[in-house]
PDB file of N, CA and C in Angstrom:
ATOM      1  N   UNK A   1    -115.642 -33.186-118.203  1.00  0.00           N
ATOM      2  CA  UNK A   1    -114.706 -33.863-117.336  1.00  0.00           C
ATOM      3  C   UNK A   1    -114.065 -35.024-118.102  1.00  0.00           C
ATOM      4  N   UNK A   2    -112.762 -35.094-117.666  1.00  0.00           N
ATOM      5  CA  UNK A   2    -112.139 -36.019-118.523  1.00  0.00           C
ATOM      6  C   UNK A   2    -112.236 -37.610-118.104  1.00  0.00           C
ATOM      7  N   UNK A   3    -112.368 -38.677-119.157  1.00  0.00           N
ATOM      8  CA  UNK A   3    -112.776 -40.365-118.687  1.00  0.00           C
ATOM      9  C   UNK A   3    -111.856 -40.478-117.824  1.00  0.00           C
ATOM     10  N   UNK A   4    -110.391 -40.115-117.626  1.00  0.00           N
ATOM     11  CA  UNK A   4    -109.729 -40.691-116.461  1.00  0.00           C
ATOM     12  C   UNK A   4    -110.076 -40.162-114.851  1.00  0.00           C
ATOM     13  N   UNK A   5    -110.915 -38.732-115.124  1.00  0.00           N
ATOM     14  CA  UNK A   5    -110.773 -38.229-113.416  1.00  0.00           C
ATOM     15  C   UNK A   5    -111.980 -39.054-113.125  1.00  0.00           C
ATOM     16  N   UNK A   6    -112.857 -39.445-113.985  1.00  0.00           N
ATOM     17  CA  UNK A   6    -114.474 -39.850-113.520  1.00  0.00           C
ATOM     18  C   UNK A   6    -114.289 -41.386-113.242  1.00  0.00           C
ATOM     19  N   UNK A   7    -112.976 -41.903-113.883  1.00  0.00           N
ATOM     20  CA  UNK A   7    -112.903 -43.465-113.283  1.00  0.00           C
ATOM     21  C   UNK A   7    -112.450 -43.190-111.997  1.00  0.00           C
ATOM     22  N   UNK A   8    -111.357 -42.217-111.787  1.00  0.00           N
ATOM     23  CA  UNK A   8    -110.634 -42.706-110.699  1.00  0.00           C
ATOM     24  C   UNK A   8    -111.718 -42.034-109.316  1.00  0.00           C
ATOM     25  N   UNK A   9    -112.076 -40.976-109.595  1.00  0.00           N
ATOM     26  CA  UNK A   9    -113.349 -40.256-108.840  1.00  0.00           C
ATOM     27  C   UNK A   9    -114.445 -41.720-107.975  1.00  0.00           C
ATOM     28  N   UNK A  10    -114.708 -42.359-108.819  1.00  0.00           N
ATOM     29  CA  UNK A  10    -116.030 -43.236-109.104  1.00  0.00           C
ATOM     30  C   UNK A  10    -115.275 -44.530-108.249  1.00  0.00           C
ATOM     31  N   UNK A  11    -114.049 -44.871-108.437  1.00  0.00           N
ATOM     32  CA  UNK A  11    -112.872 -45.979-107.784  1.00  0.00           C
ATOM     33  C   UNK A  11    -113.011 -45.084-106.577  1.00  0.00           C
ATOM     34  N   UNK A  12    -112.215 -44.118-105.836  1.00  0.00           N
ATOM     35  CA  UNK A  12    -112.128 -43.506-104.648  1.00  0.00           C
ATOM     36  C   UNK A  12    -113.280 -43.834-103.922  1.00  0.00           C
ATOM     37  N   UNK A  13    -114.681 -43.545-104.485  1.00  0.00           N
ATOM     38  CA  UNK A  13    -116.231 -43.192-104.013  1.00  0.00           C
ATOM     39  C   UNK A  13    -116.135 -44.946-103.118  1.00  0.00           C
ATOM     40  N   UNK A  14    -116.206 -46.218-104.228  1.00  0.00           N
ATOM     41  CA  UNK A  14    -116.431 -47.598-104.261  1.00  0.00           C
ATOM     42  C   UNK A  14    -115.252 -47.871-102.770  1.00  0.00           C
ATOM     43  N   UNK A  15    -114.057 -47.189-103.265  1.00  0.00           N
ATOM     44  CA  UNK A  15    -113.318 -47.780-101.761  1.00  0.00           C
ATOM     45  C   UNK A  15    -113.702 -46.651-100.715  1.00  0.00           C
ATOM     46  N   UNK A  16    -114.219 -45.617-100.555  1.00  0.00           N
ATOM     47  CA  UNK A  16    -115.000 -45.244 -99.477  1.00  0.00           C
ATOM     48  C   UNK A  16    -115.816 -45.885 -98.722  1.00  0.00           C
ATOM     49  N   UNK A  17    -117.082 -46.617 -99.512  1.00  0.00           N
ATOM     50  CA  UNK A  17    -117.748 -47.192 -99.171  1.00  0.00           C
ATOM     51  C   UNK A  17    -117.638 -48.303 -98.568  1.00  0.00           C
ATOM     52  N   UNK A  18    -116.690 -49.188 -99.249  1.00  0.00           N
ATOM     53  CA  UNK A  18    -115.755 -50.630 -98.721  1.00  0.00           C
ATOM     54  C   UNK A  18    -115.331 -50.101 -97.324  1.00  0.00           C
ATOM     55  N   UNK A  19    -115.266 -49.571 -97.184  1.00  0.00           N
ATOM     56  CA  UNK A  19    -114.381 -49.034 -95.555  1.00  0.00           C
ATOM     57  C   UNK A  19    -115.933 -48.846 -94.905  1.00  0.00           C
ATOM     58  N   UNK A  20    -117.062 -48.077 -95.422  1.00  0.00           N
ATOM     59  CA  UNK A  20    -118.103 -47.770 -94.642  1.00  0.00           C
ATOM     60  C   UNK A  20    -119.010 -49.354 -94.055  1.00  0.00           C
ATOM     61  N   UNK A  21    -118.976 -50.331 -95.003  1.00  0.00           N
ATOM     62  CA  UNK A  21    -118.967 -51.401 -95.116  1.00  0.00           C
ATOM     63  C   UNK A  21    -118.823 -52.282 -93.813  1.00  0.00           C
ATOM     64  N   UNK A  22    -117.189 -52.150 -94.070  1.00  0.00           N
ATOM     65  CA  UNK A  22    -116.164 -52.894 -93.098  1.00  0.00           C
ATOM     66  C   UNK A  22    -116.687 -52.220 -91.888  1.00  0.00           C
ATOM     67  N   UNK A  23    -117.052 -51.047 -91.766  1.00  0.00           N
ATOM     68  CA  UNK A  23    -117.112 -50.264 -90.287  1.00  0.00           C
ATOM     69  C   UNK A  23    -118.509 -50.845 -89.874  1.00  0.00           C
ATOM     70  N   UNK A  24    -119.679 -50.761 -90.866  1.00  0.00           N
ATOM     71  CA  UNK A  24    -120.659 -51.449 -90.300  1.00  0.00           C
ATOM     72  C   UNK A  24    -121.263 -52.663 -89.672  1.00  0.00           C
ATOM     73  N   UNK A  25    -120.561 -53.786 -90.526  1.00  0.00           N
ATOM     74  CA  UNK A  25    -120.343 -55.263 -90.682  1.00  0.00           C
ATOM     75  C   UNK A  25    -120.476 -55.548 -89.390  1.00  0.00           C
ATOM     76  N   UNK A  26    -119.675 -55.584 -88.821  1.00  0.00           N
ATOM     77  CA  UNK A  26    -118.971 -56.024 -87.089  1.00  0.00           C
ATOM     78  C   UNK A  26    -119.953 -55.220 -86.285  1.00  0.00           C
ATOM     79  N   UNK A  27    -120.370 -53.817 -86.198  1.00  0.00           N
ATOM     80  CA  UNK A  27    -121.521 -53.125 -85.543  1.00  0.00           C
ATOM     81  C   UNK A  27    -122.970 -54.033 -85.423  1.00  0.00           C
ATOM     82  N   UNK A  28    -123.132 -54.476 -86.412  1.00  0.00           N
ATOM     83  CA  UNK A  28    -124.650 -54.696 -85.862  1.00  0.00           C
ATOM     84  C   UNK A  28    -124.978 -56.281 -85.514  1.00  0.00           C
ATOM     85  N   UNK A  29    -125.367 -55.968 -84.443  1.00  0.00           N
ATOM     86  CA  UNK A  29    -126.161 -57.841 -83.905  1.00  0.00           C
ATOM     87  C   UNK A  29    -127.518 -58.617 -84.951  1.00  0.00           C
ATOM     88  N   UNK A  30    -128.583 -57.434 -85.810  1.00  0.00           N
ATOM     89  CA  UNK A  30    -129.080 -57.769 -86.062  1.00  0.00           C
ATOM     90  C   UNK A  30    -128.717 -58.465 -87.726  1.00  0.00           C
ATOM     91  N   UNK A  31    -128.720 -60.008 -87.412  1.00  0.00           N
ATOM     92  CA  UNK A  31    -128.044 -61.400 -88.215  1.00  0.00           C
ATOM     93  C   UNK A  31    -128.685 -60.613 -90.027  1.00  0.00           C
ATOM     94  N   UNK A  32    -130.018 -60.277 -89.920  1.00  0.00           N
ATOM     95  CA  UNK A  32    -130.449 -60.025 -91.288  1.00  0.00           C
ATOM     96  C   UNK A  32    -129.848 -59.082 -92.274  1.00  0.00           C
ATOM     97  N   UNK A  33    -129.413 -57.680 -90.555  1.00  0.00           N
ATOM     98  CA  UNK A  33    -129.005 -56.773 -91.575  1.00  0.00           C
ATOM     99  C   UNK A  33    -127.264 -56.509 -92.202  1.00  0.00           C
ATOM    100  N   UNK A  34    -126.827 -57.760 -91.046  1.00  0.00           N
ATOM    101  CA  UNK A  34    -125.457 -57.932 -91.207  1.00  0.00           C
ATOM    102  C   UNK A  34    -125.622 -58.766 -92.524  1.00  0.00           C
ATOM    103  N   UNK A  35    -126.370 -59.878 -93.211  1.00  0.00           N
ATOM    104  CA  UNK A  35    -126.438 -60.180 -93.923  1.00  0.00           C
ATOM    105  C   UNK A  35    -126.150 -59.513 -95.676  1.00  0.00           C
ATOM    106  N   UNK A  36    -127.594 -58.619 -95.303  1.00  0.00           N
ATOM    107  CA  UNK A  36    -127.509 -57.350 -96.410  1.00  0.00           C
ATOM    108  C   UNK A  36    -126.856 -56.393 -96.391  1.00  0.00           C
ATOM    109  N   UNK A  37    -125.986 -56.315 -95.749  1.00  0.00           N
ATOM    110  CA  UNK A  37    -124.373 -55.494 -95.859  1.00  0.00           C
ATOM    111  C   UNK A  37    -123.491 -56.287 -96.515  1.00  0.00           C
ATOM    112  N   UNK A  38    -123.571 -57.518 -96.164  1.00  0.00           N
ATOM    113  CA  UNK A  38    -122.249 -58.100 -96.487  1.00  0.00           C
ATOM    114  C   UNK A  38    -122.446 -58.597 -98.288  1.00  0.00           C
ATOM    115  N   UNK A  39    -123.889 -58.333 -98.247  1.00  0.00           N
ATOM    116  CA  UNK A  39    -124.138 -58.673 -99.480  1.00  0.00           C
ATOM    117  C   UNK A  39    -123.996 -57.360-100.447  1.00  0.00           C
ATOM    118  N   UNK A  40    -124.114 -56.523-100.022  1.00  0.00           N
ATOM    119  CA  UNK A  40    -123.786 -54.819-100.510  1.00  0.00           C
ATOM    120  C   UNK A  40    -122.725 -54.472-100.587  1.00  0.00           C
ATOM    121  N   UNK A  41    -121.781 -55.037-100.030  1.00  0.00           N
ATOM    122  CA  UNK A  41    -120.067 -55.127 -99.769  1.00  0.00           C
ATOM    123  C   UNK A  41    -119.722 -55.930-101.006  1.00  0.00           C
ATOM    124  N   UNK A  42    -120.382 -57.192-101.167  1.00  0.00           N
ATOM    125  CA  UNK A  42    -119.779 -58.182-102.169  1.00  0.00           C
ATOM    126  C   UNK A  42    -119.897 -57.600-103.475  1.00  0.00           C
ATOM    127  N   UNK A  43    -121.084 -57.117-103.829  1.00  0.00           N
ATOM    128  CA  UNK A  43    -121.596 -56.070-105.244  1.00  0.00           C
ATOM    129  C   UNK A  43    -120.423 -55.161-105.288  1.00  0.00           C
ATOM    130  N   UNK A  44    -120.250 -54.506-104.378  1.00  0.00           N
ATOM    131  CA  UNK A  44    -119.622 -53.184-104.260  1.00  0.00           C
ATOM    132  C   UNK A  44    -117.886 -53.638-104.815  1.00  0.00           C
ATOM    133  N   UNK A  45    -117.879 -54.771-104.155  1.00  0.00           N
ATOM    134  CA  UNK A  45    -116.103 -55.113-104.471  1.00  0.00           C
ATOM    135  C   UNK A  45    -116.313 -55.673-106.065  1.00  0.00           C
ATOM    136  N   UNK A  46    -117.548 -56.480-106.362  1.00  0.00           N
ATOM    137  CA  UNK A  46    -117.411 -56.844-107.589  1.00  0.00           C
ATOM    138  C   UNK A  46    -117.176 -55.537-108.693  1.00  0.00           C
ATOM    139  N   UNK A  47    -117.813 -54.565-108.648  1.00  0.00           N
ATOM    140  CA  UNK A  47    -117.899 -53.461-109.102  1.00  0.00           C
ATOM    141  C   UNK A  47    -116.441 -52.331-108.958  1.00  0.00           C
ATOM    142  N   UNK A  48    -115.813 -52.995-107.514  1.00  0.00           N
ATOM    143  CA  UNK A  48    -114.560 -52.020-107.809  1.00  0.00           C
ATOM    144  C   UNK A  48    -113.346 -52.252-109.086  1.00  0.00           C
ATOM    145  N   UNK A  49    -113.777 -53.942-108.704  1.00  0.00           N
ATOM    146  CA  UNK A  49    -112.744 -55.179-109.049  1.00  0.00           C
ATOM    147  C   UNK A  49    -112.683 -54.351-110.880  1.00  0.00           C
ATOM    148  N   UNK A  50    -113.997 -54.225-111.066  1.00  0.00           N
ATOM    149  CA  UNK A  50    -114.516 -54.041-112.630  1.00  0.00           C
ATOM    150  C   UNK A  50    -113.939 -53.131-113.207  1.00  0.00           C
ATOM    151  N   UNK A  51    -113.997 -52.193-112.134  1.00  0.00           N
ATOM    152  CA  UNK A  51    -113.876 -50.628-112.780  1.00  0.00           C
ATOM    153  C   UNK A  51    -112.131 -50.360-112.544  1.00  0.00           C
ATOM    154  N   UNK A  52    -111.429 -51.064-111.780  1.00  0.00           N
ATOM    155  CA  UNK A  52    -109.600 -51.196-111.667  1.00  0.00           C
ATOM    156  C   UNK A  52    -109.195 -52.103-112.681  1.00  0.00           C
ATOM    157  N   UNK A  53    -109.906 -52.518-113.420  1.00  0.00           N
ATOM    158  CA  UNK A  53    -109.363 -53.468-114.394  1.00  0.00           C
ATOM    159  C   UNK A  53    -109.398 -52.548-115.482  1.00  0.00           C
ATOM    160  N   UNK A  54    -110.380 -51.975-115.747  1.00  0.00           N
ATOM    161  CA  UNK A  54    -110.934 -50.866-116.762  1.00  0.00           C
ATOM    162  C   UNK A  54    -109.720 -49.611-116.469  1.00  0.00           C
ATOM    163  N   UNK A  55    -109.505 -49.203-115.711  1.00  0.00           N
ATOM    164  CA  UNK A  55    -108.575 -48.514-115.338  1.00  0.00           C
ATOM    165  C   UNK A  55    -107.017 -48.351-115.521  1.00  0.00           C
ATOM    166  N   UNK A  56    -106.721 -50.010-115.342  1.00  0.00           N
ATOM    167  CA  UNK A  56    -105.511 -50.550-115.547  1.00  0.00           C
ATOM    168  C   UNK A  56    -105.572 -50.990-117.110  1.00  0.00           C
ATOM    169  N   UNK A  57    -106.343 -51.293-117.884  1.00  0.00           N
ATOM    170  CA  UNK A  57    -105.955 -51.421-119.131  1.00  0.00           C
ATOM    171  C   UNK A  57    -105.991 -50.470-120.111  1.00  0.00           C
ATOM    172  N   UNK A  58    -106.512 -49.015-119.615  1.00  0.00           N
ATOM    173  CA  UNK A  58    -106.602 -47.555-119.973  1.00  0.00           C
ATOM    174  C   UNK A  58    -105.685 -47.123-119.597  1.00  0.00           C
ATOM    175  N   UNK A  59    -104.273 -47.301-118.608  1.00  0.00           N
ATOM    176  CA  UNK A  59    -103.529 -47.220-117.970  1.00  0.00           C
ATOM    177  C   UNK A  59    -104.140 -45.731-117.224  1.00  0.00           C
ATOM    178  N   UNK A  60    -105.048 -45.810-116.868  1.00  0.00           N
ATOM    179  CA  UNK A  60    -105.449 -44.819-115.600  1.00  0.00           C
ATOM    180  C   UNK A  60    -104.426 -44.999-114.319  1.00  0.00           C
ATOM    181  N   UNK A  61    -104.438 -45.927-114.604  1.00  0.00           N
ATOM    182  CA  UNK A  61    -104.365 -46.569-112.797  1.00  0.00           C
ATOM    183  C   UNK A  61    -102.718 -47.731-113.417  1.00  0.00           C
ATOM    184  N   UNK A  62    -101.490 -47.187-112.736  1.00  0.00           N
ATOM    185  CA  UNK A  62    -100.229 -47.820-112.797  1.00  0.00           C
ATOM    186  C   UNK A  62     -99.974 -48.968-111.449  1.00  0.00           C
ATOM    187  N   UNK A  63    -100.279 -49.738-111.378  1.00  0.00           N
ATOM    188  CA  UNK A  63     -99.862 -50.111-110.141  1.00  0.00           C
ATOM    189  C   UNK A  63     -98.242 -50.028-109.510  1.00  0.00           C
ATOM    190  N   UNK A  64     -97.829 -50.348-108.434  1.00  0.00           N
ATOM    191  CA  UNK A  64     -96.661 -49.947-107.989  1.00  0.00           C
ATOM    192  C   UNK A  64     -96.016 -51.180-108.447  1.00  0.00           C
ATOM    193  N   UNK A  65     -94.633 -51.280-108.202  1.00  0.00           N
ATOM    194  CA  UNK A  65     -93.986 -52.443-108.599  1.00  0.00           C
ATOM    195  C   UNK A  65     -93.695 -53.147-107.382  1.00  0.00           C
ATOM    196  N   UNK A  66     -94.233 -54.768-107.770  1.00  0.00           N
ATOM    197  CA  UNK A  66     -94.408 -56.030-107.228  1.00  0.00           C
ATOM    198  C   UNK A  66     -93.153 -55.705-105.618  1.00  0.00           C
ATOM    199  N   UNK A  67     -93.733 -56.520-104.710  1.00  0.00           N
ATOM    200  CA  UNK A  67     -92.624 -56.485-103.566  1.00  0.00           C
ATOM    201  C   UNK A  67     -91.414 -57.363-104.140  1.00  0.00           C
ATOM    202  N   UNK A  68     -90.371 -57.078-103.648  1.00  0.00           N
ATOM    203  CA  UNK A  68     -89.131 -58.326-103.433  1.00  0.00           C
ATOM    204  C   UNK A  68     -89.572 -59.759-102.713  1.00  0.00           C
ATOM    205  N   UNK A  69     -88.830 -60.637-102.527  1.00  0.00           N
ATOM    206  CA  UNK A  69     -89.175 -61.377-101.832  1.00  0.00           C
ATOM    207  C   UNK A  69     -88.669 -61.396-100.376  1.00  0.00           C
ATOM    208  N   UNK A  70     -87.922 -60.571-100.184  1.00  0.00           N
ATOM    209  CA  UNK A  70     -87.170 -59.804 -98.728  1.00  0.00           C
ATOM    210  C   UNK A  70     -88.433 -59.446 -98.335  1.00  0.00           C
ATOM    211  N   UNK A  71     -88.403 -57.690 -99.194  1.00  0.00           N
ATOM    212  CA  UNK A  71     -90.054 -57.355 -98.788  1.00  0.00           C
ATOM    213  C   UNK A  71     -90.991 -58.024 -97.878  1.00  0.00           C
ATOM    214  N   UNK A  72     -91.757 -59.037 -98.543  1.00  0.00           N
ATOM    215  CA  UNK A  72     -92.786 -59.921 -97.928  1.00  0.00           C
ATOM    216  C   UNK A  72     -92.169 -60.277 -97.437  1.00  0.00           C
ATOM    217  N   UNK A  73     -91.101 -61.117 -97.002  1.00  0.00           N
ATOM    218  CA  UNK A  73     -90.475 -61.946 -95.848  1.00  0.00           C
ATOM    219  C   UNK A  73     -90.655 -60.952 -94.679  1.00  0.00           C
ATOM    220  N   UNK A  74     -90.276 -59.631 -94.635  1.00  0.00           N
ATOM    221  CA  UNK A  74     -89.445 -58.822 -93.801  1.00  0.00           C
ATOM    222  C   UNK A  74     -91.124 -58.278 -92.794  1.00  0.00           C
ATOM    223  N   UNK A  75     -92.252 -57.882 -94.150  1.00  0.00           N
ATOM    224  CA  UNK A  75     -93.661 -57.567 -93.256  1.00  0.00           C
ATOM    225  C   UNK A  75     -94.377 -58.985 -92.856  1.00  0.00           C
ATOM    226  N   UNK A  76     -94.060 -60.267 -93.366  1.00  0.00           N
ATOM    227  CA  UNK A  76     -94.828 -61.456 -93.217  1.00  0.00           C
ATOM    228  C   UNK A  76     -93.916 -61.199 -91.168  1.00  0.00           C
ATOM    229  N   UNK A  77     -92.512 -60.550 -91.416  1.00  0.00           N
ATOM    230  CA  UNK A  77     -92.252 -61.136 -89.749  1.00  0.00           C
ATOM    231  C   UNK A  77     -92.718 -60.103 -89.249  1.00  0.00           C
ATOM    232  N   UNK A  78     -93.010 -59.046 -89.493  1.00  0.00           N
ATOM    233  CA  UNK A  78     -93.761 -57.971 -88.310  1.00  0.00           C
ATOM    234  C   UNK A  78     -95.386 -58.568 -88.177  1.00  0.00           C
ATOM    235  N   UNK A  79     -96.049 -59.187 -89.106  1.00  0.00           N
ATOM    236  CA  UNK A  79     -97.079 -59.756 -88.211  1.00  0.00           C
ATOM    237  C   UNK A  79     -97.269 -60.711 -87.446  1.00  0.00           C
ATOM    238  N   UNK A  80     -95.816 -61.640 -87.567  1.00  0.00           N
ATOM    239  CA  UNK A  80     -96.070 -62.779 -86.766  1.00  0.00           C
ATOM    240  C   UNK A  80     -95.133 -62.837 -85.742  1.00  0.00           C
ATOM    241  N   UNK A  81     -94.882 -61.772 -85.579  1.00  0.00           N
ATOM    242  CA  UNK A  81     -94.359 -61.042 -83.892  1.00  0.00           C
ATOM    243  C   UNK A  81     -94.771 -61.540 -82.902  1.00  0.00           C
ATOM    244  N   UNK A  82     -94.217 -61.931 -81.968  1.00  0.00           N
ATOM    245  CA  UNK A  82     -95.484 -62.286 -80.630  1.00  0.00           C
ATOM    246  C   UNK A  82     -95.734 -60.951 -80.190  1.00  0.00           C
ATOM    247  N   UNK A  83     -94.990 -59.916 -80.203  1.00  0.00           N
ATOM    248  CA  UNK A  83     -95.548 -58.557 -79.635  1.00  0.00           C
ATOM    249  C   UNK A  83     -96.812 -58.361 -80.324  1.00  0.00           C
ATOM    250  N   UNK A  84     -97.465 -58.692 -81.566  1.00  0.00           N
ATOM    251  CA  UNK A  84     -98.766 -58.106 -81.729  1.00  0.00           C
ATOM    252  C   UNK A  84     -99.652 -58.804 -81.090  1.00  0.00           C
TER     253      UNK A  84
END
């Protein structure tokens, strides 16, 4: 298997989990185990953070090009809608 499918494979897996994470976090009352999630979350992002850098300087991974400043103006006003 080639080094780029096994980074980006291994990146997909890490933001799976970040979402499994996020879904758990807010679920549970018990303070300890919300604790050791959030602490399993923090590893987990340190580790994505690692492996997209590795990615991006292998040019695995292109990022898209930067917003305008319209752009952000234009989604900064759909969240601060009073309709949401």
């Amino acid at each position: 298997m080639q080094e780029k499918v096994i980074v980006n494979d291994t990146l997909a897996g890490i933001n799976g989990e970040l979402v499994r994470f996020g879904e758990m976090i807010p679920q549970t009352e018990n303070k300890e185990l919300k604790q050791t999630l959030k602490q399993f979350r923090n590893a987990c992002e340190m580790s994505q953070e690692e492996l997209f850098q590795i990615a991006r300087e292998k040019s695995y991974y292109v990022p898209a090009s930067k917003a305008t400043e319209e752009e952000v103006k234009h989604v900064r006003g759909l969240f601060t809608q009073s309709s949401l």
